[in-house]
N, C-alpha and C. Protein backbone atom coordinates (compact mmCIF):
# COMPACT_ATOMS: atom_id res chain seq x y z
N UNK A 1 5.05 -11.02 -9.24
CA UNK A 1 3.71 -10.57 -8.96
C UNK A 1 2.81 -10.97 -10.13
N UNK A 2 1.54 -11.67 -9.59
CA UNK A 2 0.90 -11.95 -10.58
C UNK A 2 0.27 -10.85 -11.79
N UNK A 3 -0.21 -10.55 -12.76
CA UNK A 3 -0.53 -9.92 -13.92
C UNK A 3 -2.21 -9.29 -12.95
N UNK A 4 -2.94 -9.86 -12.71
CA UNK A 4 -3.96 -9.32 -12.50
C UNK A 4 -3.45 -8.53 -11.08
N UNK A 5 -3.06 -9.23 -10.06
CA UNK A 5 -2.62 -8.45 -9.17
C UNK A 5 -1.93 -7.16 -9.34
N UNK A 6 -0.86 -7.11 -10.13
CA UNK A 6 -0.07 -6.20 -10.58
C UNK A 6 -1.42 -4.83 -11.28
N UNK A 7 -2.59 -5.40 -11.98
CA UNK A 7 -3.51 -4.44 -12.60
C UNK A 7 -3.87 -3.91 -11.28
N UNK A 8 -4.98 -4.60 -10.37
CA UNK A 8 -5.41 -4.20 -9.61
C UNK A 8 -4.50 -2.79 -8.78
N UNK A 9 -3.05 -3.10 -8.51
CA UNK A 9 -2.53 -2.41 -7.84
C UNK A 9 -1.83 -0.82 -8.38
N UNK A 10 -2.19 -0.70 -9.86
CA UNK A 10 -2.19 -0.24 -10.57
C UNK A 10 -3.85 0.78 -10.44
N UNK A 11 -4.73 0.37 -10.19
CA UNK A 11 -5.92 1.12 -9.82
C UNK A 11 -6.13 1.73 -9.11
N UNK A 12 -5.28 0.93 -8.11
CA UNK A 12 -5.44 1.52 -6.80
C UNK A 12 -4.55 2.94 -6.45
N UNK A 13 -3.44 2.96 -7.14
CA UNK A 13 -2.27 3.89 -7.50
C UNK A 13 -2.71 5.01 -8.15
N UNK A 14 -3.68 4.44 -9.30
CA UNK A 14 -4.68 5.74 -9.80
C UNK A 14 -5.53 6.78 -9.09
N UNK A 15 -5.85 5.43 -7.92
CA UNK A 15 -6.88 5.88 -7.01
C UNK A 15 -6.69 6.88 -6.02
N UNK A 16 -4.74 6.92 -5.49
CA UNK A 16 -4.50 7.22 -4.66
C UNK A 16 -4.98 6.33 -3.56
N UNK A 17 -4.99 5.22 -3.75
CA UNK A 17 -4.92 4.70 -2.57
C UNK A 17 -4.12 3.13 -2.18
N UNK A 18 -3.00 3.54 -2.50
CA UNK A 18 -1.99 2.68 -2.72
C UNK A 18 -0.74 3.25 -1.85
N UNK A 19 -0.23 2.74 -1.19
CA UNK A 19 1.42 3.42 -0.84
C UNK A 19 2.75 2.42 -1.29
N UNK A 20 3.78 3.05 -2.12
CA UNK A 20 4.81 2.60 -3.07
C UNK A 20 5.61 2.35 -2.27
N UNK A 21 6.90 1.81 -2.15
CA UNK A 21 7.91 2.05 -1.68
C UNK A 21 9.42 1.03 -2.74
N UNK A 22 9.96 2.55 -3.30
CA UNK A 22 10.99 1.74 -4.24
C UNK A 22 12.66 2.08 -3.84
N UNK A 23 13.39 1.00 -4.59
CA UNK A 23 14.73 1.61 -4.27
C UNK A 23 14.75 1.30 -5.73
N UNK A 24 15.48 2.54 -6.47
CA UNK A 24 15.81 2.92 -7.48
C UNK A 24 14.68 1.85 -8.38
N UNK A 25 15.00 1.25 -9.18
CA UNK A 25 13.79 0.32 -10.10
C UNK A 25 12.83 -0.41 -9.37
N UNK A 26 13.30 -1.11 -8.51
CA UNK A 26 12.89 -1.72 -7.74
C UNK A 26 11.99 -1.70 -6.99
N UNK A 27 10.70 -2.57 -6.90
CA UNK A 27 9.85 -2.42 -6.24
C UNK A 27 10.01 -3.17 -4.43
N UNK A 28 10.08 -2.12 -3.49
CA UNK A 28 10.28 -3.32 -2.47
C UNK A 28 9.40 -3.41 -1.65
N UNK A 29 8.00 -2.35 -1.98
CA UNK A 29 6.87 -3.19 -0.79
C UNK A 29 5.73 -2.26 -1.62
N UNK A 30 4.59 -2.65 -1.23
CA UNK A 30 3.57 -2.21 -1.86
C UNK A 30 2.17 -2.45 -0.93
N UNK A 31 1.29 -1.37 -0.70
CA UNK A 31 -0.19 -1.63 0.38
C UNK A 31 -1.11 -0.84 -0.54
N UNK A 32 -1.66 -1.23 -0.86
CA UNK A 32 -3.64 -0.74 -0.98
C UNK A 32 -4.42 -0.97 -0.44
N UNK A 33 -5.10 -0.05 -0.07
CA UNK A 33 -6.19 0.00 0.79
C UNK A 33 -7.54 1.17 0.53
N UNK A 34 -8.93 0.33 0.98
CA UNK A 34 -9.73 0.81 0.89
C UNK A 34 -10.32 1.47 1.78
N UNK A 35 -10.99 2.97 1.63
CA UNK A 35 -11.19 3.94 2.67
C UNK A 35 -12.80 3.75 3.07
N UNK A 36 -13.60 3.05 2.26
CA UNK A 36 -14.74 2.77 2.97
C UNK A 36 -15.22 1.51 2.28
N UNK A 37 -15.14 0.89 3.23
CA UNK A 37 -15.03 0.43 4.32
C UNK A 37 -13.39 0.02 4.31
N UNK A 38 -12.66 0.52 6.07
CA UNK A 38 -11.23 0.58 6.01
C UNK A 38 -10.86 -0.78 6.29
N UNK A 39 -10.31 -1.19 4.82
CA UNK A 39 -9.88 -2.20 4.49
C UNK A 39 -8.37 -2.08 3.82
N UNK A 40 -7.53 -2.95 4.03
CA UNK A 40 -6.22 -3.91 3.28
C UNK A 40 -6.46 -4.50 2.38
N UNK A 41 -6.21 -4.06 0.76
CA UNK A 41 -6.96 -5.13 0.11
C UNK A 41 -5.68 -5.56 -0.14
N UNK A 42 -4.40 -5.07 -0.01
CA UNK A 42 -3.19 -5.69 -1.12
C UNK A 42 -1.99 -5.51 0.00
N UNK A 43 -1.01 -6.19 0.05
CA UNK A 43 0.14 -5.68 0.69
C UNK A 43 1.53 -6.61 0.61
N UNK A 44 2.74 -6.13 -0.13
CA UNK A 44 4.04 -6.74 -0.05
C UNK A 44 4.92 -6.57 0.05
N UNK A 45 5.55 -7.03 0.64
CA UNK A 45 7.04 -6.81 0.69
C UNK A 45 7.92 -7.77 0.31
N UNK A 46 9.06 -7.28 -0.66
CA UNK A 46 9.64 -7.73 -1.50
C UNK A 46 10.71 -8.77 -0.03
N UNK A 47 11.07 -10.05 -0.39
CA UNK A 47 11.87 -11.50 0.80
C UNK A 47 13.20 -10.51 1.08
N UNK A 48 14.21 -9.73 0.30
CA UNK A 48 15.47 -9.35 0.66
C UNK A 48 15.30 -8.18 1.95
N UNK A 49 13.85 -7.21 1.59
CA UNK A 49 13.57 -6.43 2.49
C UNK A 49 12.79 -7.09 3.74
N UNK A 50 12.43 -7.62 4.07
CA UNK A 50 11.72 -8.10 4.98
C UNK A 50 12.25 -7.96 6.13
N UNK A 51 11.74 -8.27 7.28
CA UNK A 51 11.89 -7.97 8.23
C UNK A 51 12.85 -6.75 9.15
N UNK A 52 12.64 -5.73 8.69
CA UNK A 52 13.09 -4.46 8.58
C UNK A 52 12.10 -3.01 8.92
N UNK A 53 10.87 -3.59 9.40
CA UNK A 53 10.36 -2.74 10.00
C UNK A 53 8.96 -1.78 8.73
N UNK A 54 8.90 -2.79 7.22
CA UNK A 54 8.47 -1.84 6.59
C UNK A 54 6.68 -1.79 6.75
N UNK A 55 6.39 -3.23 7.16
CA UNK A 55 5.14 -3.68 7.15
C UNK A 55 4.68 -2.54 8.43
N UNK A 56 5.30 -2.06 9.38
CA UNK A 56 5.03 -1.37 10.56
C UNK A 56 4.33 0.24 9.79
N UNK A 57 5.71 0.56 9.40
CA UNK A 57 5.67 2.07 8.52
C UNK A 57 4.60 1.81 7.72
N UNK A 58 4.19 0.96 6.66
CA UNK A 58 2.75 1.13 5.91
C UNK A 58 1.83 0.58 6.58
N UNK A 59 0.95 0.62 7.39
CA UNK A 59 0.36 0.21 8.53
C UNK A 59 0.56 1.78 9.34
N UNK A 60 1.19 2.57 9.61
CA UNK A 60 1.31 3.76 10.78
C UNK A 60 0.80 4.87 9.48
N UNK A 61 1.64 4.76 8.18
CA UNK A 61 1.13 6.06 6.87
C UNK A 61 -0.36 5.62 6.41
N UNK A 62 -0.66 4.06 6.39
CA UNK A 62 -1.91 3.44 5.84
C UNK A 62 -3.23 4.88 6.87
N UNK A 63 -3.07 4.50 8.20
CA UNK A 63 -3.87 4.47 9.28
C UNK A 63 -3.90 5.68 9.23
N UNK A 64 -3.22 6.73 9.03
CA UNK A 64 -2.99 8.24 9.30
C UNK A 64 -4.03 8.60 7.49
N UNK A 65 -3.71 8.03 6.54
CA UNK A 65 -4.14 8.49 5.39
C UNK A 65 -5.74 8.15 5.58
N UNK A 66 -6.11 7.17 5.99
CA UNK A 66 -7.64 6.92 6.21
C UNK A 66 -8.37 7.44 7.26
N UNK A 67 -7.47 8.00 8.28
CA UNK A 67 -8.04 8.72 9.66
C UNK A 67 -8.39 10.33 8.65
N UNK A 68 -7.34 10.53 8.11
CA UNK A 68 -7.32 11.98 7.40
C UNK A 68 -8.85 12.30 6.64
N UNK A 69 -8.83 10.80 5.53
CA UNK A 69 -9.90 11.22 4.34
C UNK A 69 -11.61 10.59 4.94
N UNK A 70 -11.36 9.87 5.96
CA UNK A 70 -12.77 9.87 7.16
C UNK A 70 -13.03 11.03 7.79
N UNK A 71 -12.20 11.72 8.15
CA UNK A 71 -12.75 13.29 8.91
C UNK A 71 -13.24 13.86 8.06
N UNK A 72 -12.58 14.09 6.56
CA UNK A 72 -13.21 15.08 5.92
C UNK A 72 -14.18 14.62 4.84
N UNK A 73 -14.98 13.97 5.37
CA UNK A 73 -16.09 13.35 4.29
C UNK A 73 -17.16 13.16 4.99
């Protein structure tokens, strides 16, 4: 992961608006996203995990976390 990318996603984590997903050290997917305007700004998944259903799951928690913090604002 590139250095600036890696910052950015790091902000976004600050921000709470990032979703992690690790196995033990390991980073194996990563989404940020912006709540206004609802945007994807970042999203990966690590080649060994892939195709395993994770891009689905952050995409279904993404959509539920921005439906949540749009109602109450």
């Amino acid at each position: 992961m590139k250095q600036t990318t890696l910052h950015k996603l790091k902000i976004f984590i600050r921000n709470r608006q990032a979703l992690v997903l690790k196995d033990g050290d390991l980073l194996i997917g990563a989404l940020a996203f912006g709540v206004l305007p609802c945007s994807i700004e970042f999203m990966g998944i690590h080649p060994q995990y892939r195709k395993r259903g994770i891009q689905k799951i952050f995409w279904m928690r993404c959509w539920k976390i921005i439906v949540r913090i749009r109602i109450f604002q």
